[in-house]
N, C-alpha and C. Protein backbone atom coordinates (compact mmCIF):
# COMPACT_ATOMS: atom_id res chain seq x y z
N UNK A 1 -114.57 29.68 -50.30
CA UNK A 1 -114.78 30.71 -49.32
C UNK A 1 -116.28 30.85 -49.00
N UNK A 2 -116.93 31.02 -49.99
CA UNK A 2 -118.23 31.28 -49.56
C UNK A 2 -118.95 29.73 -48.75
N UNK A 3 -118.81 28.83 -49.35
CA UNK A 3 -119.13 27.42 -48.64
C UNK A 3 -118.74 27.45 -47.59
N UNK A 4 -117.41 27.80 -46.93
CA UNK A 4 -117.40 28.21 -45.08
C UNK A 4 -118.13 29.09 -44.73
N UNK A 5 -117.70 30.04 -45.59
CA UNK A 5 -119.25 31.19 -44.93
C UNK A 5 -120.47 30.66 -45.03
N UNK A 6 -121.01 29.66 -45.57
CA UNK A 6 -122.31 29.19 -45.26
C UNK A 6 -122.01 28.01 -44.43
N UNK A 7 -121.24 27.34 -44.23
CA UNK A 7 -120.99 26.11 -42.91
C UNK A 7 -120.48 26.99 -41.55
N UNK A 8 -120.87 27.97 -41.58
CA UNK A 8 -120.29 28.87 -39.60
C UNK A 8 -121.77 29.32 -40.01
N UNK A 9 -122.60 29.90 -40.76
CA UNK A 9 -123.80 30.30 -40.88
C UNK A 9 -124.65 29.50 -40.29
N UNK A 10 -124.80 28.18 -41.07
CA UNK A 10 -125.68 27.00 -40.45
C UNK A 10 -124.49 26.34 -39.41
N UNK A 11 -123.90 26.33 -38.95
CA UNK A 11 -123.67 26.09 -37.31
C UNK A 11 -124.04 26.88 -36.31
N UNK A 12 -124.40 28.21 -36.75
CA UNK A 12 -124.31 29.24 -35.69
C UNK A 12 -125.76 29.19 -35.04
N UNK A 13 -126.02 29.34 -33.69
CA UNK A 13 -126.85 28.94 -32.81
C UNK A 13 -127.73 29.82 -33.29
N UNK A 14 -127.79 30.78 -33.58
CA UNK A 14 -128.74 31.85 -33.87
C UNK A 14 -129.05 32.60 -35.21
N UNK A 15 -128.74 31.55 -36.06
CA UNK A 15 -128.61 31.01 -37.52
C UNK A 15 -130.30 31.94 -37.93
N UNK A 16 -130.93 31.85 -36.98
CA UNK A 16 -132.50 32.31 -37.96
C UNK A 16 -132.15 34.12 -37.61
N UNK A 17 -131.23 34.31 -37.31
CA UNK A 17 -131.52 35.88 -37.15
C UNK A 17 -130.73 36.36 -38.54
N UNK A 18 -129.96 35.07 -39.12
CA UNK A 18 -129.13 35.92 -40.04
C UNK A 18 -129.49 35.25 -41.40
N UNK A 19 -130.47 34.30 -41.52
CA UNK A 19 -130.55 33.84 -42.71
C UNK A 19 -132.30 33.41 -42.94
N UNK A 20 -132.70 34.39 -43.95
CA UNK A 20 -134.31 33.76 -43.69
C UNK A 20 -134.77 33.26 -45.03
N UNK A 21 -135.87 32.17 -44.48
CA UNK A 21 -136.10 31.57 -45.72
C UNK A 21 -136.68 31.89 -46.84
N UNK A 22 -136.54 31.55 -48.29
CA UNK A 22 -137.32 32.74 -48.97
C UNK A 22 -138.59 32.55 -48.95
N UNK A 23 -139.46 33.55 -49.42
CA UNK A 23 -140.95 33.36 -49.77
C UNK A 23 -141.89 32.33 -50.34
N UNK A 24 -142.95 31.94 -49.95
CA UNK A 24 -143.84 30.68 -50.49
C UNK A 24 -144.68 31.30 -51.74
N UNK A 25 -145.00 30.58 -52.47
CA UNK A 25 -145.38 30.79 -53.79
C UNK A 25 -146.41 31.95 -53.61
N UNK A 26 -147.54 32.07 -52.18
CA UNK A 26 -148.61 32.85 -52.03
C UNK A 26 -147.78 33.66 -51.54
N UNK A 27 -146.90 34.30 -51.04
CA UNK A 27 -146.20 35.75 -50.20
C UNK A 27 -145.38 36.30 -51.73
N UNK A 28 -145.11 35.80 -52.90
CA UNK A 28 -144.13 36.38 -53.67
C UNK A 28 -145.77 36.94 -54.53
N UNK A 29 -146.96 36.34 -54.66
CA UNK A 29 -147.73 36.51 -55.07
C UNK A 29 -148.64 38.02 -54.73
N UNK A 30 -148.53 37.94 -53.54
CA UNK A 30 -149.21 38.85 -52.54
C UNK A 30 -148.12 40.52 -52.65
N UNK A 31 -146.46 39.89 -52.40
CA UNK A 31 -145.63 41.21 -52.66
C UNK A 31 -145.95 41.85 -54.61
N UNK A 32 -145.99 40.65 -55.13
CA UNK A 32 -146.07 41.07 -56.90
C UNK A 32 -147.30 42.34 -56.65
N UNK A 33 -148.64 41.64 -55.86
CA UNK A 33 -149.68 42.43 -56.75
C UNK A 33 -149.65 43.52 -55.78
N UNK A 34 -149.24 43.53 -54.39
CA UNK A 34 -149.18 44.90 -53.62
C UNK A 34 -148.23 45.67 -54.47
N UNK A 35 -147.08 45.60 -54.80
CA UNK A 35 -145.75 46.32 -56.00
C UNK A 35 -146.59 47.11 -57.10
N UNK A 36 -147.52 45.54 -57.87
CA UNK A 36 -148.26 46.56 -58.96
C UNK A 36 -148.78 47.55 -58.43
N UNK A 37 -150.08 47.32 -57.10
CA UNK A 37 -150.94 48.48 -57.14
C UNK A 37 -150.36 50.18 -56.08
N UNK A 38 -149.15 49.69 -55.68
CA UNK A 38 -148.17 51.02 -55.58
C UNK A 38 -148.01 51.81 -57.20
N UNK A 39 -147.17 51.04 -57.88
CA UNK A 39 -147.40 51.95 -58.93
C UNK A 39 -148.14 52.36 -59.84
N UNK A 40 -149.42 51.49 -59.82
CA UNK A 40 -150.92 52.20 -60.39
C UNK A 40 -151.02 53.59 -59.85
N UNK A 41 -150.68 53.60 -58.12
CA UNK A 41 -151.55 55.17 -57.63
C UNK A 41 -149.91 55.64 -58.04
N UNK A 42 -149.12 55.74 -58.13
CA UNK A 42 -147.93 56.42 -58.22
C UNK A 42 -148.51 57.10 -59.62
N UNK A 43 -148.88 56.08 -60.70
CA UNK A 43 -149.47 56.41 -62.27
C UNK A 43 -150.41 57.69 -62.12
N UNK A 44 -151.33 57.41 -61.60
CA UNK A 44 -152.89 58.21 -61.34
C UNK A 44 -152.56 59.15 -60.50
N UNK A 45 -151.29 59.44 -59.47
CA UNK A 45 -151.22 60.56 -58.73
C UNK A 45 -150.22 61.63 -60.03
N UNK A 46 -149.52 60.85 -61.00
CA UNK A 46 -148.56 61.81 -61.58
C UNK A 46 -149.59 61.94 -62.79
N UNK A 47 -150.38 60.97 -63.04
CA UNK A 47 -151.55 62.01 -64.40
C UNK A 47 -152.55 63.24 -63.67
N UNK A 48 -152.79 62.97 -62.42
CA UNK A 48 -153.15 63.83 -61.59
C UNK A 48 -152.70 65.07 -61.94
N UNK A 49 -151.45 65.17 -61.59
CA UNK A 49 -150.60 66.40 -61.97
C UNK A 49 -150.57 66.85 -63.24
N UNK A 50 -150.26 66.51 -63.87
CA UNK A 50 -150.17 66.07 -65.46
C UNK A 50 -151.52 66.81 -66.15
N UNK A 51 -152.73 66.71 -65.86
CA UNK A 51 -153.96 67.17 -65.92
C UNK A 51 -154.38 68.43 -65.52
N UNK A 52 -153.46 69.32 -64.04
CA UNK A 52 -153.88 70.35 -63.86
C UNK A 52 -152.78 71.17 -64.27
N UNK A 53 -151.57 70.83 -65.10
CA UNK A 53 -151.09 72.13 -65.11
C UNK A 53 -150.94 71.51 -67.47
N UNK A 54 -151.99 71.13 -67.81
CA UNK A 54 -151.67 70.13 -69.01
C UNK A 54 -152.73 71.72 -69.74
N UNK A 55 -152.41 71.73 -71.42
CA UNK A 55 -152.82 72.54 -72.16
C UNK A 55 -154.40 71.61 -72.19
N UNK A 56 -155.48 72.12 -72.72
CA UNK A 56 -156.69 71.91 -73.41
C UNK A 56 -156.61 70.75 -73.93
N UNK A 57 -155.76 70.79 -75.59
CA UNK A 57 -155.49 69.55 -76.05
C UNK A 57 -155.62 68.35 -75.58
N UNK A 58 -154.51 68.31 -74.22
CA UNK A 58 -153.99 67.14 -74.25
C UNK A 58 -154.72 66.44 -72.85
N UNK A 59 -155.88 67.52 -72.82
CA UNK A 59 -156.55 67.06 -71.23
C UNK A 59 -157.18 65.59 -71.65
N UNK A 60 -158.20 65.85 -72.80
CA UNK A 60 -158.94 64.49 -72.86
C UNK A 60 -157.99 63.66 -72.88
N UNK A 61 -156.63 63.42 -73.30
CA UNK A 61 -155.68 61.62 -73.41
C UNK A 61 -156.03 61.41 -72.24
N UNK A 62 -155.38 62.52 -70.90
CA UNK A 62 -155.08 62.37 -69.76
C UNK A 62 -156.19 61.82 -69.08
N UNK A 63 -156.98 62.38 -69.00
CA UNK A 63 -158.97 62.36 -68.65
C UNK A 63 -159.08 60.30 -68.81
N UNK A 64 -158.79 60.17 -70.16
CA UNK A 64 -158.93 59.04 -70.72
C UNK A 64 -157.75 57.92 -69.79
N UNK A 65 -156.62 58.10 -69.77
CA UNK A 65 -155.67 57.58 -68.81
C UNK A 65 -155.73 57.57 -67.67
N UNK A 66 -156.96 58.55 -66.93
CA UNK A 66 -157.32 58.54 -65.79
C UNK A 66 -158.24 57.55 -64.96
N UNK A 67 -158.81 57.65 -66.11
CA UNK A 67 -159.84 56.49 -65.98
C UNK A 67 -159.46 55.07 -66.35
N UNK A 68 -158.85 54.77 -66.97
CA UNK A 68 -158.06 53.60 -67.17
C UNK A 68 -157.54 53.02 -65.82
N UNK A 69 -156.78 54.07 -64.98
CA UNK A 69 -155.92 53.66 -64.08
C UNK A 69 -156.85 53.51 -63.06
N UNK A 70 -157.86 54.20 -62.91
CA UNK A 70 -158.94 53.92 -61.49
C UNK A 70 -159.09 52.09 -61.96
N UNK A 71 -159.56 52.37 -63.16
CA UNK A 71 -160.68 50.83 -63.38
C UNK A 71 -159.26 49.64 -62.89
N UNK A 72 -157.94 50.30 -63.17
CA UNK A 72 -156.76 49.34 -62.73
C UNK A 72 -156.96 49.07 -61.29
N UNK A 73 -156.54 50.17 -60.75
CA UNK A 73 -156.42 50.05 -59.58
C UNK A 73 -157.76 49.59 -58.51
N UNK A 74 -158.72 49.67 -59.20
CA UNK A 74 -159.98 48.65 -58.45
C UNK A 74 -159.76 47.19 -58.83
N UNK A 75 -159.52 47.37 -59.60
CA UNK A 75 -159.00 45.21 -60.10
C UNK A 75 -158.06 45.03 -59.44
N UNK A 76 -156.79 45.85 -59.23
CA UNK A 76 -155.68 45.49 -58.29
C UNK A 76 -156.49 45.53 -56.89
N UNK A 77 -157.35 46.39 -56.22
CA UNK A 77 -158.03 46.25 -55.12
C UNK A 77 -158.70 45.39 -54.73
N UNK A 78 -159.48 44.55 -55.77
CA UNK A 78 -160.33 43.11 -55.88
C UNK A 78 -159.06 42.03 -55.83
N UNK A 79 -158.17 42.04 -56.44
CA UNK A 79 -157.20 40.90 -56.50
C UNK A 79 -156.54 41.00 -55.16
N UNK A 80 -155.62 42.06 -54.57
CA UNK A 80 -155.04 42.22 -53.45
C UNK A 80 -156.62 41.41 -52.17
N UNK A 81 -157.52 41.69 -51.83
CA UNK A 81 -158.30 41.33 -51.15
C UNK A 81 -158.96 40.14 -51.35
N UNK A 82 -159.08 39.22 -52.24
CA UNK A 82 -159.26 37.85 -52.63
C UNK A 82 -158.00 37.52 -52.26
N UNK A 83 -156.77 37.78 -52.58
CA UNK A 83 -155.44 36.64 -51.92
C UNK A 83 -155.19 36.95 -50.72
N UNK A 84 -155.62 37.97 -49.90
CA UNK A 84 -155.55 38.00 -48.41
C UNK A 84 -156.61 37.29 -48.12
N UNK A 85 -157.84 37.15 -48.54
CA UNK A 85 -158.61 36.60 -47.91
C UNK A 85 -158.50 35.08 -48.07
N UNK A 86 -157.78 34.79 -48.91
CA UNK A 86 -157.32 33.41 -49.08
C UNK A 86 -156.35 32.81 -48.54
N UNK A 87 -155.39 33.53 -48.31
CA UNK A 87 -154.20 32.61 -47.12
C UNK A 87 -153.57 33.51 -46.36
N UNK A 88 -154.28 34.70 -45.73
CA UNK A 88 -154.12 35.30 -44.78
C UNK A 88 -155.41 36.01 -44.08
N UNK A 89 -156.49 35.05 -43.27
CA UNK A 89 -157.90 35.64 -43.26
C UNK A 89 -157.73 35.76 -41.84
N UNK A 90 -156.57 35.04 -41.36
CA UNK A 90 -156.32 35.60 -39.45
C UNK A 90 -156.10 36.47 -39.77
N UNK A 91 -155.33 36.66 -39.67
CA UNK A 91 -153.87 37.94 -39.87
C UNK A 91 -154.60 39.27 -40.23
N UNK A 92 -154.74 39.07 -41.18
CA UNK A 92 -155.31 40.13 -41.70
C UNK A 92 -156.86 41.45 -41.37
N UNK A 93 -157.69 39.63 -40.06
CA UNK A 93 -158.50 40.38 -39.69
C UNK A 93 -158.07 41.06 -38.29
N UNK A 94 -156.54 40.73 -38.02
CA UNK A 94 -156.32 41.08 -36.48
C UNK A 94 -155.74 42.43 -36.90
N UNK A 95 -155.15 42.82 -37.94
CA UNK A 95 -154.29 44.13 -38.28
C UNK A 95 -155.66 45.16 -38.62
N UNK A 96 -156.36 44.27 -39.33
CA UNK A 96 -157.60 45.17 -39.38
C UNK A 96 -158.12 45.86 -38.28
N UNK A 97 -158.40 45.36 -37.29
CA UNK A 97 -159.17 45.32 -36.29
C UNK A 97 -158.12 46.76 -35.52
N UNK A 98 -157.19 47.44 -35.96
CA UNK A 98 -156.36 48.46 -35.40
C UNK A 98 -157.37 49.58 -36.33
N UNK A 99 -157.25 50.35 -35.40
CA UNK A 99 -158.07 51.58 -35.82
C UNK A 99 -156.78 52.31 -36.65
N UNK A 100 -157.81 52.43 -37.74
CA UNK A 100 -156.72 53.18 -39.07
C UNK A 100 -155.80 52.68 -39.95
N UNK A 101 -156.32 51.38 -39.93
CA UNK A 101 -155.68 50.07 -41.03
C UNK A 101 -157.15 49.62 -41.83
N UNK A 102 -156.11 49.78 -42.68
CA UNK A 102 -157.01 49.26 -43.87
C UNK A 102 -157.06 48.66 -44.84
N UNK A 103 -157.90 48.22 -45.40
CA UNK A 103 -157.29 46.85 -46.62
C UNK A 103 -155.77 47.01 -47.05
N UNK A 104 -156.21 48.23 -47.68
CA UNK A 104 -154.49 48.36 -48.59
C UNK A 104 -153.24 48.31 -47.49
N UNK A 105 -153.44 49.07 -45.89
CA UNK A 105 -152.15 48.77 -45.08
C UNK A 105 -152.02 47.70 -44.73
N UNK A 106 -153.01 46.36 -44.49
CA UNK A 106 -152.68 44.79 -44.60
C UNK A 106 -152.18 44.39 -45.32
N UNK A 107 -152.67 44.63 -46.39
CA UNK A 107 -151.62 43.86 -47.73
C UNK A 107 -150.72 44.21 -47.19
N UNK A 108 -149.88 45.84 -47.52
CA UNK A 108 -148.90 46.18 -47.68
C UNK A 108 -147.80 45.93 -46.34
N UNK A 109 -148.59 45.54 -45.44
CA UNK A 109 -147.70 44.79 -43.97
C UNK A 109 -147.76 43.53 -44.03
N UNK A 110 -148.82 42.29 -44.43
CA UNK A 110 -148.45 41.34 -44.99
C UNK A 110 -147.43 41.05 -45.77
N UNK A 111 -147.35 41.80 -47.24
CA UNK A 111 -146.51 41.70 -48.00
C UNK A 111 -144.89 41.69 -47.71
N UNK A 112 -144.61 43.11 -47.15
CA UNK A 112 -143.34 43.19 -46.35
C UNK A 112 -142.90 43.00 -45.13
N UNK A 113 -144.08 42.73 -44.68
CA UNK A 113 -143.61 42.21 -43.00
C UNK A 113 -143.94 40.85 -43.22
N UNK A 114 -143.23 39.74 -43.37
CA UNK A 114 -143.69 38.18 -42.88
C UNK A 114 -143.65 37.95 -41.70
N UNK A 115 -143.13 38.21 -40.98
CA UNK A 115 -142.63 38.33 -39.91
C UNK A 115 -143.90 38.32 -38.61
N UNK A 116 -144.75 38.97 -39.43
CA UNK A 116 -146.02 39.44 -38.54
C UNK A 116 -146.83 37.91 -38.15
N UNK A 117 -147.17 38.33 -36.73
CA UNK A 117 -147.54 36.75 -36.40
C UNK A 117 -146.68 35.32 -35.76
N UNK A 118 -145.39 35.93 -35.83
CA UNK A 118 -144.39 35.04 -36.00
C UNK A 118 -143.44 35.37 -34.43
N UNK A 119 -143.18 37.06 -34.74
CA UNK A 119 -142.44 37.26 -33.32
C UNK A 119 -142.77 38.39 -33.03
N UNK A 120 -142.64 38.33 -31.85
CA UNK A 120 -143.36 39.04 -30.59
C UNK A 120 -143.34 40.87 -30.83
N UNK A 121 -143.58 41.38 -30.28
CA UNK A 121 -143.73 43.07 -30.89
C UNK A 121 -142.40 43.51 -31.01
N UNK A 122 -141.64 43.62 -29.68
CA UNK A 122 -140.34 43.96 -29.48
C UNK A 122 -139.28 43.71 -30.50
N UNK A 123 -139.64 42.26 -31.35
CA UNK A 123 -138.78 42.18 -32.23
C UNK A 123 -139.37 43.11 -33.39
N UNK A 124 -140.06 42.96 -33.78
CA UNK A 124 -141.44 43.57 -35.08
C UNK A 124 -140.96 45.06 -34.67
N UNK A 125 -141.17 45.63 -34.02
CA UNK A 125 -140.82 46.70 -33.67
C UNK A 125 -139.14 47.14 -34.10
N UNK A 126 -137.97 46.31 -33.59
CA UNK A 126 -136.57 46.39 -34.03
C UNK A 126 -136.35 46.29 -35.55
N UNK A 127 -137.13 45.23 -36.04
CA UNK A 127 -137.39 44.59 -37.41
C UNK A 127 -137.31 46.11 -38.34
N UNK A 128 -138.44 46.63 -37.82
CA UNK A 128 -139.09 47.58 -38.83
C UNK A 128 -138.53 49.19 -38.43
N UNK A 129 -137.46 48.82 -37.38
CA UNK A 129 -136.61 50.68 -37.17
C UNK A 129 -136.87 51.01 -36.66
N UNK A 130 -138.51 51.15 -35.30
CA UNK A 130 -139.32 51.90 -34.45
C UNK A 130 -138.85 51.46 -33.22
N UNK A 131 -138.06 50.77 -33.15
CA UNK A 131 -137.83 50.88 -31.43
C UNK A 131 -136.25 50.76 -31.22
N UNK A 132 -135.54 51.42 -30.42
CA UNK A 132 -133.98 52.03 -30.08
C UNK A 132 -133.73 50.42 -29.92
């Protein structure tokens, strides 16, 4: 069953709308370290919290975990921007170039949008839910 469902798949004329290829070794690379440095600030926004409503005691761990996670999340900031600048230095300077994008929203539209670069707005636009 499933082997016909993949022989009407690859016959079907319009086969790339329903089956895409997976990721190249640099895009699974690029989604890994954008993933990590989501949940670094997810980390540092909930010790955030954690810190202002935290007893005396237990401020310095937090204080100490705070700082940990900055020094993370600048290494994740150095790494994310060395692999864009390495196999995405178009791309990346054309998304830039939009007022109010910024390193971290390239990655993070690189990462999940492949797509970008590829087809035209109208689709990019359907792709991503923003247009009826």
């Amino acid at each position: 069953m499933l082997a016909a469902f993949a022989g009407v798949l690859h016959r079907h004329p319009e086969r790339e709308r329903f089956v895409k290829p997976l990721a190249d070794a640099e895009l699974q690379r690029l989604q890994a370290i954008v993933l990590r440095r989501r949940q670094l600030v997810q980390m540092l926004t909930s010790e955030r919290h954690r810190l202002r409503i935290s007893h005396a005691a237990a401020r310095p761990s937090i204080e100490r975990h705070i700082e940990f996670l900055r020094h993370e999340l600048e290494d994740s900031d150095a790494e994310v921007a060395a692999h864009v600048g390495r196999h995405y230095a178009e791309l990346a300077a054309a998304l830039a170039s939009v007022p109010g994008i910024g390193a971290a929203s390239v990655a993070v539209l690189l990462a999940e949008l492949p797509e970008l670069g590829q087809l035209d707005r109208r689709r990019i636009a359907a792709l991503v839910g923003a247009a009826p």
